[in-house]
Protein backbone atom coordinates (compact mmCIF):
# COMPACT_ATOMS: atom_id res chain seq x y z
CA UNK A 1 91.85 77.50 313.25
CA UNK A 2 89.34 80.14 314.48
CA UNK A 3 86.81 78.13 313.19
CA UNK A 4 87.53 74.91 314.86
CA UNK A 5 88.15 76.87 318.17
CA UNK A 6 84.43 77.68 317.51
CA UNK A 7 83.30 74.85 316.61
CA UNK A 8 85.18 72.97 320.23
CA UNK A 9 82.98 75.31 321.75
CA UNK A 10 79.76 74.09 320.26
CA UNK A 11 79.72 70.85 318.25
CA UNK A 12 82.84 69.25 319.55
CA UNK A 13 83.09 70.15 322.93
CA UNK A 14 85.01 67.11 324.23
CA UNK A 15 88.26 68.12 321.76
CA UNK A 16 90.83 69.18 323.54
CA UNK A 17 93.48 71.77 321.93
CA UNK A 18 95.57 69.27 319.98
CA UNK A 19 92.44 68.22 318.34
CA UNK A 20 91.76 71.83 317.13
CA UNK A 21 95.14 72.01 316.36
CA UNK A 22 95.45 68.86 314.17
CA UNK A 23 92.25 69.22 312.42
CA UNK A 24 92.85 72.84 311.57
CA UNK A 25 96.80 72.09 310.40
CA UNK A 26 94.75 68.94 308.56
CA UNK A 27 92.25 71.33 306.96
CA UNK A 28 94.37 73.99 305.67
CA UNK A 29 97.01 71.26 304.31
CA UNK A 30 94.40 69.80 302.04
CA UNK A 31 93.19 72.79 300.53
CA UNK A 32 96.78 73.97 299.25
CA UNK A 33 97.37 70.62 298.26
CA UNK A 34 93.87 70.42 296.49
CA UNK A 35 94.72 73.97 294.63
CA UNK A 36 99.12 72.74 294.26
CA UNK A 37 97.20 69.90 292.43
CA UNK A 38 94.82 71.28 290.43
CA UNK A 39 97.77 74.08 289.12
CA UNK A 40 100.67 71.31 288.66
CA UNK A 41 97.97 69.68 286.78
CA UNK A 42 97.63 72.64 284.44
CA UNK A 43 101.20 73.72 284.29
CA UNK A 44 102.44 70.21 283.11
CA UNK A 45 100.05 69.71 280.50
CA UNK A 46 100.69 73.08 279.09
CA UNK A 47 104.62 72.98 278.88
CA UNK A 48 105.69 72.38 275.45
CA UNK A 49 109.52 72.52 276.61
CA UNK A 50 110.06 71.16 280.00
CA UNK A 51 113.31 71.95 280.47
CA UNK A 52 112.85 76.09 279.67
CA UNK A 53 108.70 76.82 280.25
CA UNK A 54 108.15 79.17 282.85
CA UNK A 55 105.06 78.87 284.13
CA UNK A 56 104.86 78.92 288.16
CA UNK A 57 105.60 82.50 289.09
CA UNK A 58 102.16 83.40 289.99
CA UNK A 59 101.98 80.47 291.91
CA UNK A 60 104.87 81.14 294.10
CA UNK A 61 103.34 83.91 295.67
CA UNK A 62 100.79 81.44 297.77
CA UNK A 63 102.58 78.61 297.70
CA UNK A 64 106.11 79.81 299.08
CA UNK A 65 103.95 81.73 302.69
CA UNK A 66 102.05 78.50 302.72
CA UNK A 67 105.41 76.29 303.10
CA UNK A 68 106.66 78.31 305.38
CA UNK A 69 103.36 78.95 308.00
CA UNK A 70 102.68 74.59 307.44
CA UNK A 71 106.32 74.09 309.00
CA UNK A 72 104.93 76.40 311.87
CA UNK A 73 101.36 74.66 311.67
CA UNK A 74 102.95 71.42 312.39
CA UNK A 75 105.16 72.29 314.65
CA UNK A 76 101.72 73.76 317.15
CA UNK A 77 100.23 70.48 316.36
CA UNK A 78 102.80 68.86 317.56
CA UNK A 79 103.47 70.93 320.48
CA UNK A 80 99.89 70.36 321.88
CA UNK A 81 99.61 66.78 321.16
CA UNK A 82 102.77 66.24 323.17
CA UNK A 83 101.37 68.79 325.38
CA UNK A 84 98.10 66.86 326.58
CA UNK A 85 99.90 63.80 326.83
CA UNK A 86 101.59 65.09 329.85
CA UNK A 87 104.96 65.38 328.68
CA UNK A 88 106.85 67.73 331.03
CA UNK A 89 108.79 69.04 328.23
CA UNK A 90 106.00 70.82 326.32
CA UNK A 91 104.89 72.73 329.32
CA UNK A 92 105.56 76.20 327.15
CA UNK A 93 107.67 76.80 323.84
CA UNK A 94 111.34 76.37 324.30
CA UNK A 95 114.14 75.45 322.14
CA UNK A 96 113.94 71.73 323.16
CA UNK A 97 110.08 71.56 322.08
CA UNK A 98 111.34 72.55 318.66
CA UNK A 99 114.65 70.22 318.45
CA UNK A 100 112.01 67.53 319.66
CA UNK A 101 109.56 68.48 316.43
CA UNK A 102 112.39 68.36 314.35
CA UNK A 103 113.53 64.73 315.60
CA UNK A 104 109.77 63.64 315.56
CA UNK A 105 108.86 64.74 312.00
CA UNK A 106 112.20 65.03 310.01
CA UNK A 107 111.27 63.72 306.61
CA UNK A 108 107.97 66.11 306.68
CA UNK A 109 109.96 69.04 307.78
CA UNK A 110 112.71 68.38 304.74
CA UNK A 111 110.00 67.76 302.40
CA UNK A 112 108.44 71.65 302.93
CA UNK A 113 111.81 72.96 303.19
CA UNK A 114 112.82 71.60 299.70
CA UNK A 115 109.71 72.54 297.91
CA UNK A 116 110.35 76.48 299.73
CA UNK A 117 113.91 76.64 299.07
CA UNK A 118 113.90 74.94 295.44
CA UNK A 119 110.91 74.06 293.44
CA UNK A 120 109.20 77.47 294.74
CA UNK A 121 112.55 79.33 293.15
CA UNK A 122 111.77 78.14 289.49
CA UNK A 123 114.82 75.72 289.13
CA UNK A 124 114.76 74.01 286.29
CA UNK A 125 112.25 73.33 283.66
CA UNK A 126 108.14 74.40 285.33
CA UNK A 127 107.16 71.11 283.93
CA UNK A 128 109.09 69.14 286.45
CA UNK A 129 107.77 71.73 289.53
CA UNK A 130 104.32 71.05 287.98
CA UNK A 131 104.70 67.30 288.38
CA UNK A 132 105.93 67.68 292.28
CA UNK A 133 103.12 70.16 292.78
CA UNK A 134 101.13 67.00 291.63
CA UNK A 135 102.67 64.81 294.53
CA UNK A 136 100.20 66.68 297.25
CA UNK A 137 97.30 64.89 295.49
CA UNK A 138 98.04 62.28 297.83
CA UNK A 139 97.70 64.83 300.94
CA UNK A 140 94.00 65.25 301.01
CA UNK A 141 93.50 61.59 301.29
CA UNK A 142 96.35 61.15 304.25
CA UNK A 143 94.60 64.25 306.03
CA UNK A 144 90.93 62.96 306.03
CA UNK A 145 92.39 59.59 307.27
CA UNK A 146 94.18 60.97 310.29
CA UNK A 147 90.89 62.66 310.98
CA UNK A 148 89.08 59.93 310.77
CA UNK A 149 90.73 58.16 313.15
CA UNK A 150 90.37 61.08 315.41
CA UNK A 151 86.87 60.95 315.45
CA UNK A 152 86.99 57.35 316.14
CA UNK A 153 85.92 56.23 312.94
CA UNK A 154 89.20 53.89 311.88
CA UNK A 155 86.75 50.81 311.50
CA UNK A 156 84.34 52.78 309.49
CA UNK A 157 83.87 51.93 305.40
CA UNK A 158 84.85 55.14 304.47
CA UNK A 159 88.11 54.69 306.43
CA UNK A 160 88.95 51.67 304.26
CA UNK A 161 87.88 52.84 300.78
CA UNK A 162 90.03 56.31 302.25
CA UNK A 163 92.87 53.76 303.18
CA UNK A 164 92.79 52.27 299.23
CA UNK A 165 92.93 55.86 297.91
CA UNK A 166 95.84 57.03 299.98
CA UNK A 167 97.95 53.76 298.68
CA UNK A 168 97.01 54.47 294.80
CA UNK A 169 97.23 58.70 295.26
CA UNK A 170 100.82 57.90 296.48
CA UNK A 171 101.83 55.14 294.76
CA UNK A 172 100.72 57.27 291.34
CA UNK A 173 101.42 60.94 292.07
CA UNK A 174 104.76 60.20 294.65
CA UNK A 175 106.57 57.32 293.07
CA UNK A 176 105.53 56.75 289.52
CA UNK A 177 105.82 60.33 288.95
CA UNK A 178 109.36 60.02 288.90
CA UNK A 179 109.49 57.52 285.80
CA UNK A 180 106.62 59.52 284.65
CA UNK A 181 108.93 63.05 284.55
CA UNK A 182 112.00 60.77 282.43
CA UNK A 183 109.57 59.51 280.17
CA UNK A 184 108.21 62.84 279.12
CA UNK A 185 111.66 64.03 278.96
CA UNK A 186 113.07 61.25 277.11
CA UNK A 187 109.98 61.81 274.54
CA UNK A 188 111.03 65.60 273.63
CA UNK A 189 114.27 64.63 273.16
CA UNK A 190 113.80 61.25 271.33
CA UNK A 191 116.14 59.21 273.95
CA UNK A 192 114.81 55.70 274.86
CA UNK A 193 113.80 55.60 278.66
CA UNK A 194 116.00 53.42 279.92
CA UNK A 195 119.57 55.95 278.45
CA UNK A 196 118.01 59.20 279.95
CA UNK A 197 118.94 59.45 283.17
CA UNK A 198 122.56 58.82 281.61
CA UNK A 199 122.02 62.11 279.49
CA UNK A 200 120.72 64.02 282.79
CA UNK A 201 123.42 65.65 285.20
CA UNK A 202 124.55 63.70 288.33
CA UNK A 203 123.04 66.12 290.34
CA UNK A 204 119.76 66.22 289.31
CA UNK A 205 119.52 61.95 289.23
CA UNK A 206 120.65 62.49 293.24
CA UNK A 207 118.20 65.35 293.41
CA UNK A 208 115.88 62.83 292.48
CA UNK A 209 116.93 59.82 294.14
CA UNK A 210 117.01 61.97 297.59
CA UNK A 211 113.30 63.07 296.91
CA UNK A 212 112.32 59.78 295.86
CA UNK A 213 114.27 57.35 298.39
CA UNK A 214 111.80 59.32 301.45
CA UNK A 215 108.77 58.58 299.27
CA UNK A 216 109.33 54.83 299.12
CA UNK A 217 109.90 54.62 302.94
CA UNK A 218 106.79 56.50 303.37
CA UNK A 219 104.67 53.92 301.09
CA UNK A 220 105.72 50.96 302.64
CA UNK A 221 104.74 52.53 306.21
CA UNK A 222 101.82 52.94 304.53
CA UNK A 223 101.18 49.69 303.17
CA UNK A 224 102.54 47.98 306.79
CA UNK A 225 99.21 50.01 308.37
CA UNK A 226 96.60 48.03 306.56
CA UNK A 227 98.68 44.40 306.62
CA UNK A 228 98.84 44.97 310.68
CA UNK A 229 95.35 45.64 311.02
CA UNK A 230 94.52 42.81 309.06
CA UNK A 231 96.92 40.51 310.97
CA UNK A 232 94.82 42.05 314.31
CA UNK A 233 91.66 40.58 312.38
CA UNK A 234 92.45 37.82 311.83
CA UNK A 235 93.88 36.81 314.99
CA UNK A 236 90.71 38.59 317.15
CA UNK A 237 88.16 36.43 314.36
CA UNK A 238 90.62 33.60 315.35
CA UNK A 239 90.32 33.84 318.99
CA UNK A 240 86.07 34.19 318.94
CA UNK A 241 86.10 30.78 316.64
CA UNK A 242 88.35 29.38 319.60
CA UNK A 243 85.68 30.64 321.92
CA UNK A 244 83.08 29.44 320.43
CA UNK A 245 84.51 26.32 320.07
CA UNK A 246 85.87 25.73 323.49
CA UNK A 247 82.04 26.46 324.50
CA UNK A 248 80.18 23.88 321.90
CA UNK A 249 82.90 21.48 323.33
């Protein structure tokens, strides 16, 4: 954050503080997620038993601190946006500016709270934290869009090929990671796909299914961002062949 404070004061003197803010929150959210990546990568292609392999200890020690400060991160972010908007609520930190973050952002704030108070603890087999350690792969992508966008660049090419990457990152590492994690358990324990979630423990197909219904929700938001600006396309293209007819008339 210190170094986008600088760099207001130089380079991007028209950002105001929620700019800072949500480019530095951006900034330091893709680097975790680049390194949560990179080590869910490695721990799930090194667990030969992924029900008993523990593997993420050292881990823990970075990732639990970086849970908990993002939570905070977000919550400044949000607090400044809301702030230079000219909302009369966010004139200084109260208890009502952090019920409002809460309502605002509830499926992000549940999402950092699980992986602190669960997958950071080791339950379960590491091979399964590996493969949600995997799910930030999609962050980096989602971070440089927002920026993007910030900078004015949403009609830029590298805002569209970023668009296409976002939809396969999460697609891949957020909802087919889920089959993914049954396969590779029903492979160790020679049970065809479609019987093992009957030979898992109700609570850990609901554990699951409450991480995965969020995810879904999130994609199609996703997938409703390009299909509107498309729709905006084609009616603006729409309107200038109108024009342009009305005039040759």
């Amino acid at each position: 954050m210190f170094m986008l404070a600088w760099g207001k004061k130089s380079a991007f003197k028209s950002w105001n503080n929620a700019d800072v803010f949500v480019v530095s929150e951006r900034l330091v959210s893709s680097i975790h997620a680049t390194l949560a990546t990179i080590v869910g990568f490695i721990i799930a292609t090194a667990s030969s038993d992924v029900m008993s392999d523990r593997l993420t200890k050292e881990f823990v020690w970075f990732g639990a601190p970086y849970m908990a400060f993002d939570i905070y991160a977000m919550y400044l972010s949000n607090y400044h946006s809301q702030k230079v908007k000219g909302h009369k609520a966010y004139r200084k930190h109260s208890l009502l500016t952090i019920k409002l973050f809460l309502l605002r952002h509830p499926l992000l704030v549940v999402h950092h709270m699980v992986l602190l108070t669960v997958f950071m603890t080791g339950v379960g087999g590491d091979f399964f934290i590996g493969c949600f350690f995997m799910a930030e792969f999609s962050t980096p992508f989602v971070s440089l869009g927002n920026v993007l966008i910030q900078l004015g660049l949403e009609d830029s090419w590298l805002h569209r090929v970023n668009g296409v990457m976002v939809l396969l990152s999460f697609l891949t590492c957020r909802i087919l990671l889920f089959p993914y994690m049954y396969w590779v358990y029903g492979q160790q324990y020679i049970i065809p796909f479609h019987k093992v979630p009957f030979h898992l423990p109700l609570h850990c197909n609901l554990a699951n299914l409450s991480i995965l219904a969020p995810q879904i929700y999130l994609f199609v938001q996703l997938c409703h961002k390009p299909y509107r600006l498309y729709l905006r396309q084609t009616r603006s293209k729409g309107q200038l062949a109108h024009k342009d007819g009305s005039k040759t008339d």
